[in-house]
Protein backbone atom coordinates (compact mmCIF):
# COMPACT_ATOMS: atom_id res chain seq x y z
CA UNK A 1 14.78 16.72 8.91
CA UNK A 2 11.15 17.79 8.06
CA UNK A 3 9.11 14.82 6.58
CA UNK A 4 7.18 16.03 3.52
CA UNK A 5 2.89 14.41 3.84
CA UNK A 6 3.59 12.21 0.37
CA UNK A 7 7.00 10.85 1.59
CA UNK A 8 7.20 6.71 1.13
CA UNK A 9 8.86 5.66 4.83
CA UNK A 10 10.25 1.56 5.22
CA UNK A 11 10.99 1.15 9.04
CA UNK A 12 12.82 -2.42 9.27
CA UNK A 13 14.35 -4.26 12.12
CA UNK A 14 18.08 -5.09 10.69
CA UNK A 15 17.57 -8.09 8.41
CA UNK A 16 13.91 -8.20 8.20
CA UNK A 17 13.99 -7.50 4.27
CA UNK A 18 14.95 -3.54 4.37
CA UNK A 19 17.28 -3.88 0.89
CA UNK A 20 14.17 -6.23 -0.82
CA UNK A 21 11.56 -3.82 -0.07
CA UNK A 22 13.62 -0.82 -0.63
CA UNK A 23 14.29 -1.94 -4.20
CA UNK A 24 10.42 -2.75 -4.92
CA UNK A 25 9.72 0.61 -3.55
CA UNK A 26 11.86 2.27 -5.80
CA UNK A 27 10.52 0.13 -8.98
CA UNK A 28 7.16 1.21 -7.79
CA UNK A 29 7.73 4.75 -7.88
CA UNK A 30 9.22 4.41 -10.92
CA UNK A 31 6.20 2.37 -12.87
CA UNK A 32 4.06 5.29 -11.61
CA UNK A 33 3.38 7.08 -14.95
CA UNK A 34 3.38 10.34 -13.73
CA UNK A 35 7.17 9.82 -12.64
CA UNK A 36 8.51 8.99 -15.63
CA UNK A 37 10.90 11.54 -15.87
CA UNK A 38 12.12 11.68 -12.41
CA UNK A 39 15.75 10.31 -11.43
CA UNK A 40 16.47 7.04 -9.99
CA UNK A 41 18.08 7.85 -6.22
CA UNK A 42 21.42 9.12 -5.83
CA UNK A 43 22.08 8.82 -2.36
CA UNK A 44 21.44 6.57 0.25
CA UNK A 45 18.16 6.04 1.05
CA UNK A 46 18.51 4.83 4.94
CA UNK A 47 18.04 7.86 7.02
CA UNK A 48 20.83 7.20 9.65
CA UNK A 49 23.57 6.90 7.07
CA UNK A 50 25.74 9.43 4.67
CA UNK A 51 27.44 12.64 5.27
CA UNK A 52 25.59 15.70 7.18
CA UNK A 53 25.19 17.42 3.70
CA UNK A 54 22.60 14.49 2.78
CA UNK A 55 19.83 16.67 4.57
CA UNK A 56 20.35 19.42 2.34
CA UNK A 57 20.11 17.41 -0.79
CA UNK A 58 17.32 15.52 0.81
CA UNK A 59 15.36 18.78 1.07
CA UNK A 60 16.24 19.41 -2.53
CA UNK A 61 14.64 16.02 -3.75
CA UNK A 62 11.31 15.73 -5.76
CA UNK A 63 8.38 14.15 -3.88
CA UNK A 64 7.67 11.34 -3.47
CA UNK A 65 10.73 10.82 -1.60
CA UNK A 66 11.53 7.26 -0.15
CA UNK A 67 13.37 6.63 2.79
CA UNK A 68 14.47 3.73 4.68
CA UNK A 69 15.61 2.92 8.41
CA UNK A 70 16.41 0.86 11.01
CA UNK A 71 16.04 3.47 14.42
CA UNK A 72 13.13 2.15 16.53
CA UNK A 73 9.85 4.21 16.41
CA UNK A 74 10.64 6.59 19.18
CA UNK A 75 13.85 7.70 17.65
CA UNK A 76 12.34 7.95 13.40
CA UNK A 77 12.28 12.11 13.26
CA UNK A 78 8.89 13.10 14.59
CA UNK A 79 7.92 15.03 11.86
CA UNK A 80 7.10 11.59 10.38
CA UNK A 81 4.80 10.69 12.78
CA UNK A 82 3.22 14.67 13.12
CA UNK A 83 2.38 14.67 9.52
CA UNK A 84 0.85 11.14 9.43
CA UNK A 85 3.60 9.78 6.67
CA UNK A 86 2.66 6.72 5.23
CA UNK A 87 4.96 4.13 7.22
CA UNK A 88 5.69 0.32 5.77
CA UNK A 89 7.14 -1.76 8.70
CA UNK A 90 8.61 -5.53 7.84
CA UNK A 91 9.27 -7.75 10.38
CA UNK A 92 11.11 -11.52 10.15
CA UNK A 93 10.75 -13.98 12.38
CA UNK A 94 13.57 -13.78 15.31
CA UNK A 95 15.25 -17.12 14.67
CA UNK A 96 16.26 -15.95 11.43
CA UNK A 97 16.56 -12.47 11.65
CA UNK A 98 19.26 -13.27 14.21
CA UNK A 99 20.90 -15.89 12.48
CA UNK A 100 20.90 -13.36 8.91
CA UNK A 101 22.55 -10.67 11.41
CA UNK A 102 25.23 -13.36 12.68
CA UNK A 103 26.10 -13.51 8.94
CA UNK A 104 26.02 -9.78 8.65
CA UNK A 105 28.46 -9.01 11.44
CA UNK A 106 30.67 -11.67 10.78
CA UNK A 107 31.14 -10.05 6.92
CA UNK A 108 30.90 -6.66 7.60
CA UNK A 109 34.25 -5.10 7.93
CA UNK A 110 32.25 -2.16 9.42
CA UNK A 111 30.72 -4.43 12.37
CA UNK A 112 32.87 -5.82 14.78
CA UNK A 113 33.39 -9.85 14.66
CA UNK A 114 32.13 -12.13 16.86
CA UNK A 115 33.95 -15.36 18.32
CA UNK A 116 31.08 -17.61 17.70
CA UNK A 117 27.17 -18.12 16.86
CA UNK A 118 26.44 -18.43 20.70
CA UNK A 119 28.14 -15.62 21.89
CA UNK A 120 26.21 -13.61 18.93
CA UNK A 121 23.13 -15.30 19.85
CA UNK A 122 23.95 -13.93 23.63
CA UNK A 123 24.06 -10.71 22.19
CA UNK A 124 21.00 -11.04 20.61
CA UNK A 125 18.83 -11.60 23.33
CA UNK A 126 20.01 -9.26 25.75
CA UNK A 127 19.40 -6.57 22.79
CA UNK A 128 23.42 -5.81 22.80
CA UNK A 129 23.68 -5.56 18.80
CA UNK A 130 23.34 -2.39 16.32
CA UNK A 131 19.89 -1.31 16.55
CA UNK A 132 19.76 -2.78 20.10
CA UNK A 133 16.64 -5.57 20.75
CA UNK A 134 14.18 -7.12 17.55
CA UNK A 135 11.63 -7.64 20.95
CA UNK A 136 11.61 -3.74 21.73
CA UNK A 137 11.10 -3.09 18.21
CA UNK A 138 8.31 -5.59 17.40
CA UNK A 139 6.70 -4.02 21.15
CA UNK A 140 6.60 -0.57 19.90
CA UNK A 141 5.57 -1.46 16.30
CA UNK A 142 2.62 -4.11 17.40
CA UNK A 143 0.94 -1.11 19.16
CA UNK A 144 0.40 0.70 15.52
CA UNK A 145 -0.53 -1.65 14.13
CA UNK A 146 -4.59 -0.54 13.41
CA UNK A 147 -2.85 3.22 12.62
CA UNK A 148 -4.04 4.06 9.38
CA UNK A 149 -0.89 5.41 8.00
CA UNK A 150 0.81 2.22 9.24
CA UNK A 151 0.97 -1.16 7.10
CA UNK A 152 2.96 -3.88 8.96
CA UNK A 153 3.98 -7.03 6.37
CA UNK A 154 6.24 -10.06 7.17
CA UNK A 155 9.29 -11.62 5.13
CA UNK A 156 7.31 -14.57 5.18
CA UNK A 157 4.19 -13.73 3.59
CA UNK A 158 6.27 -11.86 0.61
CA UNK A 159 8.20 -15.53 -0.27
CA UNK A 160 4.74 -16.87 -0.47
CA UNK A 161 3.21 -14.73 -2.61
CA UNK A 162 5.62 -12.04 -3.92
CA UNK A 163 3.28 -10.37 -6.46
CA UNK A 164 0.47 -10.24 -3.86
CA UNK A 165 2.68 -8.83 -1.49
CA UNK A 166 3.90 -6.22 -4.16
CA UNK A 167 0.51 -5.66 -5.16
CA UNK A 168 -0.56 -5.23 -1.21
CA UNK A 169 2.58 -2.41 -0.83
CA UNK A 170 1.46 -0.11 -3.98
CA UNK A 171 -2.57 -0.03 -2.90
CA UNK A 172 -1.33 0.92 0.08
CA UNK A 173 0.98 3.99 -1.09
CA UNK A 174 -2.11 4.85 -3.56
CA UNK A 175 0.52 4.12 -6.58
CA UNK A 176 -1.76 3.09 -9.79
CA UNK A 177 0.39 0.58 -11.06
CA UNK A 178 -1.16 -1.60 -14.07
CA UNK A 179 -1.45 -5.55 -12.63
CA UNK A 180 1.27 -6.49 -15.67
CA UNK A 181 4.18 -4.00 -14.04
CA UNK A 182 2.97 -5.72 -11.30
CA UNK A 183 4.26 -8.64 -12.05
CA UNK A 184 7.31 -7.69 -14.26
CA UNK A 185 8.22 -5.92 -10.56
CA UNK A 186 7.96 -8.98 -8.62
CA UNK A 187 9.79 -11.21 -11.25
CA UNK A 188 12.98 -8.37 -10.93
CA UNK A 189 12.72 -8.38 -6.89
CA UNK A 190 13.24 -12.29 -6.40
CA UNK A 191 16.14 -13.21 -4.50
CA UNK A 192 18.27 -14.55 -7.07
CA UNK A 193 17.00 -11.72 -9.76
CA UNK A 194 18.32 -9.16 -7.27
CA UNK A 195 21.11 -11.09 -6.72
CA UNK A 196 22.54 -11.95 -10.54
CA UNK A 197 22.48 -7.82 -10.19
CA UNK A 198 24.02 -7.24 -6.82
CA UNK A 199 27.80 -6.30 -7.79
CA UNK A 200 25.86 -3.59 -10.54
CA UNK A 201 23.45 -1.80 -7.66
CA UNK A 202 25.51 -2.44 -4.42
CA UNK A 203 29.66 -3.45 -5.44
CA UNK A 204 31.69 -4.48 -3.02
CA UNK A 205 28.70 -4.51 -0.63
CA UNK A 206 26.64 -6.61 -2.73
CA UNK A 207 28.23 -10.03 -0.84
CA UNK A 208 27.66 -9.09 2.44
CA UNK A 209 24.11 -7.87 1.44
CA UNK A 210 22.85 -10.75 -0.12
CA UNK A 211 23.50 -14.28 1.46
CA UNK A 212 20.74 -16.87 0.75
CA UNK A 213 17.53 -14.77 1.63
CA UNK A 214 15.83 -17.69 2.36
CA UNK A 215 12.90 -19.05 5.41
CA UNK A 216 14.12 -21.51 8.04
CA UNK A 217 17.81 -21.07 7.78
CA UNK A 218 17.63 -20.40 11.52
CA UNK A 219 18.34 -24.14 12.01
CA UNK A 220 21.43 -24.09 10.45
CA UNK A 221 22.88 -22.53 13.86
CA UNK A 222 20.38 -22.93 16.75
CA UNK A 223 21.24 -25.61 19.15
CA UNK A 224 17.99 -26.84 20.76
CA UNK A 225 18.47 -24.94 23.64
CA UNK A 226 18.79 -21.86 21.84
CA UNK A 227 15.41 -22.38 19.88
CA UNK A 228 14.05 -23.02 23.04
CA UNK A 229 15.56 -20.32 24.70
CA UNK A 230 14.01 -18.28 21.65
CA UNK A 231 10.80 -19.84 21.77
CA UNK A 232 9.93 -18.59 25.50
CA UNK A 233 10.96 -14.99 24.87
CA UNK A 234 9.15 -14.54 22.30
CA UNK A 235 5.90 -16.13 24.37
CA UNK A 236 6.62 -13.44 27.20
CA UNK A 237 6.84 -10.82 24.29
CA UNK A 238 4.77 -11.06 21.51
CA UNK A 239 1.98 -14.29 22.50
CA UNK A 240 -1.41 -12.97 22.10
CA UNK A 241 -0.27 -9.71 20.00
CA UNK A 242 -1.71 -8.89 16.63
CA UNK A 243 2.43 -9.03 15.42
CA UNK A 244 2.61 -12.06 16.88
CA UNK A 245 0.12 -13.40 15.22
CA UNK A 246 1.15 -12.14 12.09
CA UNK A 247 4.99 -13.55 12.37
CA UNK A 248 2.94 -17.08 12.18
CA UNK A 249 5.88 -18.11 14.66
CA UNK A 250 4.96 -22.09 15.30
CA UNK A 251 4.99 -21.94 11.19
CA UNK A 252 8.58 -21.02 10.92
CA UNK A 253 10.31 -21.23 13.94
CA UNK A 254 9.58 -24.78 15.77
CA UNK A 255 11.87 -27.49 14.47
């Protein structure tokens, strides 16, 4: 597909957030008063997902488009990257990304099931899960990071301080957005907000989407072991990288 300059671009490691950010996007866009008339989306917004005539329609869409996806950088259509699309990345720490993808599997009648948490966590590690490995991703995205067209945020610092956090994503798509929609946007994008209104915006998906959405349920699973496991790849990884940094890993993943 051809990337249009003004297209709005989440890249997201598989339950880092992607269905939370996608929705503030959209209620972004939409608070934008020169949008007022345009359509809320009618097809799905993730770019490796839907039926080949998507493209087509896609091309037929009014700007500013929004798209979502999981592929790592190299693989995100390079017409993207050639026309210097703004790009929002969100990243979660690994302990709980992984346990939020256990859950995911495990419900997912599209995902095959896995015998137990350890085997998962296994799987994890070695990268041998949809999407392949969270380290190769966070890699590839830490060297961006100072790109100009690039804003990387955490799931983390949005639970802090989700207006700030929504306020952060619109100055940085150049949406003017009043500081009161702001806040009304924030107040419809908490967990249990979106949540009381899953079965309405995703049916039958809406369980598997939305679990607990919550920081530090990695210790509901990881042995010891496992955390520690965890804690030396991501030294080998990410120590001493601006992403790293940024995931404020001895915050939220030391027991």
């Amino acid at each position: 597909m051809e990337a249009r300059k003004d297209d709005v671009f989440l890249a997201a490691y598989p339950k880092c957030g992607t269905n939370w950010i996608l929705h503030i996007l959209n209620d972004l866009i939409a608070a934008v008063p020169s949008n007022k008339d345009m359509p809320p989306p009618d097809l799905i917004q993730m770019l490796e997902f839907g039926v080949p005539e998507k493209i087509q329609r896609m091309k037929n869409l009014p700007s500013p488009r929004v798209f979502t996806s999981h592929l790592h950088y190299d693989n995100i259509p390079k017409s993207f990257i050639e026309n210097k699309v703004k790009i929002l990345v969100i990243f979660r720490n690994p302990k709980d990304a992984a346990v939020s993808f256990y859950h995911f599997y495990n419900n997912n009648p599209l995902l095959p099931n896995t015998d137990s948490w350890d085997e998962f966590f296994q799987k994890f590690m070695s990268g041998e899960v949809c999407w392949n490995s969270y380290f190769n991703h966070a890699l590839v995205w830490d060297k961006h990071m100072d790109d100009e067209n690039i804003l990387v945020i955490t799931f983390e610092e949005m639970k802090e301080n989700l207006a700030q956090g929504v306020k952060q994503i619109a100055e940085f798509f150049g949406f003017p957005v009043p500081e009161e929609k702001i806040n009304s946007i924030a107040d419809r994008a908490t967990f249990q907000s979106m949540s009381n209104k899953s079965k309405g915006t995703h049916g039958s998906f809406a369980p598997i989407l939305f679990r607990k959405g919550a920081v530090g349920d990695w210790k509901t699973l990881f042995t010891e072991v496992q955390s520690q496991e965890m804690d030396a790849k991501f030294e080998e990884c990410l120590a001493g990288t601006k992403l790293g940094a940024k995931l404020k890993y001895n915050t939220y993943c030391k027991f």
